[in-house]
N, C-alpha and C. Protein backbone atom coordinates (compact mmCIF):
# COMPACT_ATOMS: atom_id res chain seq x y z
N UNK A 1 -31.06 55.93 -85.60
CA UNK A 1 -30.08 56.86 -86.12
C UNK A 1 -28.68 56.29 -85.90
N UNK A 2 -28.03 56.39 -87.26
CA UNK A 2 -26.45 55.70 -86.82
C UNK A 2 -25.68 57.22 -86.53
N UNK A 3 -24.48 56.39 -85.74
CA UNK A 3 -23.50 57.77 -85.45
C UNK A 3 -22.49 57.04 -85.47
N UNK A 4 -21.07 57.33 -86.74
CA UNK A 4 -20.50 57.46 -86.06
C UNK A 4 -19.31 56.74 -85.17
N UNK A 5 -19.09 55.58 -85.52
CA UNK A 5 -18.27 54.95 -83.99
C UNK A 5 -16.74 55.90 -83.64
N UNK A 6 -16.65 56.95 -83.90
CA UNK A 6 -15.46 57.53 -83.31
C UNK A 6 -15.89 58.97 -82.94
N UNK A 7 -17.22 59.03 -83.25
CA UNK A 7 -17.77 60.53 -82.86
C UNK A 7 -17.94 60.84 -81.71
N UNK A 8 -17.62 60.07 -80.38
CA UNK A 8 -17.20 60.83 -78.98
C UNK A 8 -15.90 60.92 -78.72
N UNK A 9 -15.50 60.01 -79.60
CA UNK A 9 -13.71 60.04 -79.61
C UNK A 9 -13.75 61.60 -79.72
N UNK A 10 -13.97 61.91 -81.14
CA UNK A 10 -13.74 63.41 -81.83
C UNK A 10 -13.98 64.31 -80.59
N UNK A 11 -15.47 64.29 -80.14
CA UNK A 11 -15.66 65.47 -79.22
C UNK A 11 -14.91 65.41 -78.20
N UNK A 12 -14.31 64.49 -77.34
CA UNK A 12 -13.37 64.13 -76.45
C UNK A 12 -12.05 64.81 -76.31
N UNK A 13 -11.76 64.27 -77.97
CA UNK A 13 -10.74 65.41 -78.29
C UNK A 13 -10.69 66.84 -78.21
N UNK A 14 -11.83 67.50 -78.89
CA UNK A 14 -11.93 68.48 -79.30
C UNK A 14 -12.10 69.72 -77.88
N UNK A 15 -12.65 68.62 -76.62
CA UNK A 15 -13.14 69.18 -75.39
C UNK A 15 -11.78 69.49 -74.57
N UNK A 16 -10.21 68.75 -74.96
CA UNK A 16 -9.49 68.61 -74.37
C UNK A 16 -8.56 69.82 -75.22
N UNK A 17 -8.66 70.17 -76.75
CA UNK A 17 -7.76 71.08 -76.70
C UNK A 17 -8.83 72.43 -76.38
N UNK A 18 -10.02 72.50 -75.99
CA UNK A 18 -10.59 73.67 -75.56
C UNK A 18 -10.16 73.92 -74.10
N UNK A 19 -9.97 72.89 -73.60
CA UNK A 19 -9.65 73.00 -72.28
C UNK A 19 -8.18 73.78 -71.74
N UNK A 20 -7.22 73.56 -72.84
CA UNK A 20 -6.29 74.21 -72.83
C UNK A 20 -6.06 75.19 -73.28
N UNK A 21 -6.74 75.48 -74.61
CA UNK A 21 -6.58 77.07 -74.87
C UNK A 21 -7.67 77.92 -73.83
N UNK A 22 -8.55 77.66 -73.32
CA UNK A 22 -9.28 78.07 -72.26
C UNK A 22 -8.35 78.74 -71.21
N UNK A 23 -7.68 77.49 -71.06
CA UNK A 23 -6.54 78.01 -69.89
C UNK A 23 -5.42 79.08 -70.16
N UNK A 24 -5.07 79.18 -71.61
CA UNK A 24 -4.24 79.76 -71.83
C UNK A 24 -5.21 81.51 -72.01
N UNK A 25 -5.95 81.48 -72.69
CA UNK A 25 -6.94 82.54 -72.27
C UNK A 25 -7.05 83.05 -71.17
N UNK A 26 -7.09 82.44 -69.90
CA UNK A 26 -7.83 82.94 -68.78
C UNK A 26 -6.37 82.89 -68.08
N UNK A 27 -5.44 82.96 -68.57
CA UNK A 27 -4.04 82.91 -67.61
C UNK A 27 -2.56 83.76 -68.37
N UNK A 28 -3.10 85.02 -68.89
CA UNK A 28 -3.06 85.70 -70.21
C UNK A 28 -2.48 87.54 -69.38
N UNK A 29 -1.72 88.04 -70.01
CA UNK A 29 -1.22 89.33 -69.29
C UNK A 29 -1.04 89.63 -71.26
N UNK A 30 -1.81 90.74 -71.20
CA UNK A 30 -1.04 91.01 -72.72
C UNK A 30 -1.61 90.03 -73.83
N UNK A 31 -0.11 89.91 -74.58
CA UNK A 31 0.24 88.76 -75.16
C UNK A 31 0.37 87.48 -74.63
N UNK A 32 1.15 87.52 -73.65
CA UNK A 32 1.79 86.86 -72.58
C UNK A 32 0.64 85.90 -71.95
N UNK A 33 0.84 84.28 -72.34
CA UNK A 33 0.05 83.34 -71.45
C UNK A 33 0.88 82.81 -70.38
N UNK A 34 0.83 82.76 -69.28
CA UNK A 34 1.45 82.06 -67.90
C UNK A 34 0.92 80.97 -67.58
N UNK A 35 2.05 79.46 -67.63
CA UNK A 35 1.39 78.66 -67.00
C UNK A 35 2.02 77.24 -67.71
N UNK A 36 2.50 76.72 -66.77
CA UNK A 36 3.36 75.28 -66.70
C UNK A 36 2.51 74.31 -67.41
N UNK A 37 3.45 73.16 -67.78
CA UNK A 37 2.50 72.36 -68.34
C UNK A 37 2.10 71.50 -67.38
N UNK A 38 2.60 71.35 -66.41
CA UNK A 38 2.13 70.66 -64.92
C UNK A 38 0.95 71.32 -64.59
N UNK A 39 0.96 72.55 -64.67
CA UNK A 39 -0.20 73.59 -63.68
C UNK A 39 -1.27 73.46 -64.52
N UNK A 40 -0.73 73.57 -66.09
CA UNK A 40 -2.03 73.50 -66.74
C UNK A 40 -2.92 72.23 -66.70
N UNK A 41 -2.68 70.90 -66.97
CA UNK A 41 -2.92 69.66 -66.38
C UNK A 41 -3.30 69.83 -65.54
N UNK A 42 -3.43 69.83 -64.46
CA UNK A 42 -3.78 70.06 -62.69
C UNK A 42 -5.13 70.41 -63.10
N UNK A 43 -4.94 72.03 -63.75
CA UNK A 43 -6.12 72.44 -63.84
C UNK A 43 -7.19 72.05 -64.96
N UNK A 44 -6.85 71.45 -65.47
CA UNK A 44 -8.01 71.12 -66.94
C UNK A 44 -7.94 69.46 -66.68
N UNK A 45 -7.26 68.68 -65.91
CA UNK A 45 -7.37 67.17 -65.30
C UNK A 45 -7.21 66.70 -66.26
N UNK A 46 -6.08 67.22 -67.41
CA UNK A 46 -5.59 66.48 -68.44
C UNK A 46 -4.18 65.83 -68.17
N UNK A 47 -3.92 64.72 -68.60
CA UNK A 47 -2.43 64.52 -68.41
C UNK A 47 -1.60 65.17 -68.49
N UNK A 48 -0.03 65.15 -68.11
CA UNK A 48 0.71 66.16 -68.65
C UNK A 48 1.52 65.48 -69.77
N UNK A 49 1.07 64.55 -70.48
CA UNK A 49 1.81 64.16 -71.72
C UNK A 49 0.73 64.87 -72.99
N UNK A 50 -0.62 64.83 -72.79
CA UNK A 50 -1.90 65.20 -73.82
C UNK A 50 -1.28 66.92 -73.51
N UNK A 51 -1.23 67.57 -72.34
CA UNK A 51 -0.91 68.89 -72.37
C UNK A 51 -0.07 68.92 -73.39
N UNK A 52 1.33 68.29 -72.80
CA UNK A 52 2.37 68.64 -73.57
C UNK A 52 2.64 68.73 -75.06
N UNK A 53 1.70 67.77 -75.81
CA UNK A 53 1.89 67.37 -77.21
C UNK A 53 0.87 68.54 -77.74
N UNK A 54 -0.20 68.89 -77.11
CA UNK A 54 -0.59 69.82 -77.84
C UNK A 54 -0.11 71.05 -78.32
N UNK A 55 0.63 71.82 -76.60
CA UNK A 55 0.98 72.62 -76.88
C UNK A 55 2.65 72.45 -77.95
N UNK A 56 2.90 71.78 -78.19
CA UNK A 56 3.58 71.42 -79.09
C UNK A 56 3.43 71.67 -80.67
N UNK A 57 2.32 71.16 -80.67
CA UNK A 57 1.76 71.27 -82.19
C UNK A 57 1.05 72.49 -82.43
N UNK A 58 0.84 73.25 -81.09
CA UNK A 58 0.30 74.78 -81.04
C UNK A 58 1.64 75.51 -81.49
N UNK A 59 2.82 74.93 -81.59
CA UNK A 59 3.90 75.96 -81.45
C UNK A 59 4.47 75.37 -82.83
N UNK A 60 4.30 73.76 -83.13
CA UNK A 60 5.15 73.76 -84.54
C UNK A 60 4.37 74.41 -85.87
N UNK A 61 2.83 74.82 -85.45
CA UNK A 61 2.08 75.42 -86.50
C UNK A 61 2.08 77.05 -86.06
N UNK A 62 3.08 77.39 -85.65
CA UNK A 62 3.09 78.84 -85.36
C UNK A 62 1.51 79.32 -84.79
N UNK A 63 1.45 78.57 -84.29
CA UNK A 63 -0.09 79.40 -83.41
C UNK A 63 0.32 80.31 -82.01
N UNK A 64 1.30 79.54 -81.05
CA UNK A 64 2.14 80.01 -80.52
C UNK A 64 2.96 80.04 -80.32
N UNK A 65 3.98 80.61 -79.18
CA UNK A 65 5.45 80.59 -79.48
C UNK A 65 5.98 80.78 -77.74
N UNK A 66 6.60 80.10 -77.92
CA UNK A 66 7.03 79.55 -76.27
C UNK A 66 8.00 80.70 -76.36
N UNK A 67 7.97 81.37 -74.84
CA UNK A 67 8.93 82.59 -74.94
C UNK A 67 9.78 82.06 -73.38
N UNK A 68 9.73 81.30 -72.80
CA UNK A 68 10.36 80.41 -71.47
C UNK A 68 9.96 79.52 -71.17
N UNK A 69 9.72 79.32 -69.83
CA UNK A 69 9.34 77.56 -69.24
C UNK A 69 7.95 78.21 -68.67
N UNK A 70 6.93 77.56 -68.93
CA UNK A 70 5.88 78.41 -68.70
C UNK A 70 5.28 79.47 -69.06
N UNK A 71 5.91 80.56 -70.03
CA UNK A 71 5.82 81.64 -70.67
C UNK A 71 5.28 81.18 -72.29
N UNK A 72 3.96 81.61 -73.02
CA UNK A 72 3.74 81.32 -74.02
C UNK A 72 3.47 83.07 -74.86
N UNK A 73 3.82 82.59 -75.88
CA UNK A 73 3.30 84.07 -76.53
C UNK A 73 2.00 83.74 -77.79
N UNK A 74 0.79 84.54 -77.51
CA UNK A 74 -0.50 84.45 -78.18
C UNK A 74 -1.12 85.24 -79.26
N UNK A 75 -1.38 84.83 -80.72
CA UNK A 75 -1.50 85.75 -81.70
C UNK A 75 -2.30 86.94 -80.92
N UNK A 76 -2.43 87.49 -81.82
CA UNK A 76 -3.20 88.65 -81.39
C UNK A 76 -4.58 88.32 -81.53
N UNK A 77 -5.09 87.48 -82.71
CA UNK A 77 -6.26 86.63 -82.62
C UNK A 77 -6.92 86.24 -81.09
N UNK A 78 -5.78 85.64 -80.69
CA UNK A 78 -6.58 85.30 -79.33
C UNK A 78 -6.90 86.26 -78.27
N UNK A 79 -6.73 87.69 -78.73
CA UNK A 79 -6.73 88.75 -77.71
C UNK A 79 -8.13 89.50 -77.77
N UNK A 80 -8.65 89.61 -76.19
CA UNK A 80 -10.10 89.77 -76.51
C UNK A 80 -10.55 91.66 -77.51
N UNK A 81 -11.55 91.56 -78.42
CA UNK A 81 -11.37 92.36 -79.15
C UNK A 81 -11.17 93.99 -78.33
N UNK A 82 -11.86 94.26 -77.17
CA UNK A 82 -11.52 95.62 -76.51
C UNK A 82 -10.05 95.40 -76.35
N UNK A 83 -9.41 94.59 -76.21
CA UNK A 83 -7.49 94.78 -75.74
C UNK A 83 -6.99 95.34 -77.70
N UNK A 84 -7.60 94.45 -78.62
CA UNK A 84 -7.35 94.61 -80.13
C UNK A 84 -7.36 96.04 -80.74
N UNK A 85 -8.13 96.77 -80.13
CA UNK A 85 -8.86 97.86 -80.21
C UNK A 85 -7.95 99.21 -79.70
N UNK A 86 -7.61 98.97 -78.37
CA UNK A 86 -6.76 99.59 -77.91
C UNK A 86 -5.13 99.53 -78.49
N UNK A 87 -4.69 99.03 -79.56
CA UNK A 87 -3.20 98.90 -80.05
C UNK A 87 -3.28 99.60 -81.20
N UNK A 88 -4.18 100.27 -81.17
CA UNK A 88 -4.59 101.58 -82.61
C UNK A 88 -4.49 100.88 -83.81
N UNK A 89 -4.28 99.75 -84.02
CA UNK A 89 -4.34 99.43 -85.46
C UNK A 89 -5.44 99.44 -86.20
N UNK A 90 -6.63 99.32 -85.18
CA UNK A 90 -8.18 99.11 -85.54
C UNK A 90 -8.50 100.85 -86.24
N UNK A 91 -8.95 101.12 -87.28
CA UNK A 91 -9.50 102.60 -87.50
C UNK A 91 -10.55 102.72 -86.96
């Protein structure tokens, strides 16, 4: 069976921006994600240059929106559906 020669590249990738929206999930008040790009690195043992560029391109495609230094703001998409539920928009 051929695979491929960049197809662990891909998953590699793909494992590293899960790793960060993971974090931004699980470090979450609200809307409101908390959490440095140092701290986040630390914790997902990603660099803090791979942190940084992502969340970058998380913010120039309006996915999120940096509200301070460490402060991110998260569609509502990413909000688990019982929090969605509770903002009455749901009928």
């Amino acid at each position: 069976m051929w695979i491929n020669e960049h197809f662990w590249d891909m998953v590699s990738c793909l494992d590293e921006r899960l790793k960060v929206l993971d974090y931004l999930m699980n470090h979450r008040t609200g809307q409101y994600a908390i959490g440095t790009i140092k701290k986040i690195s630390e914790d997902t043992g990603l660099s803090v240059s791979r942190v940084q560029k992502f969340l970058k391109t998380l913010e120039k495609k309006n996915i999120i929106q940096r509200k301070g230094n460490g402060v991110y703001i998260l569609p509502q998409a990413m909000a688990p559906v019982s929090e969605r539920n509770k903002s009455g928009r749901d009928s």
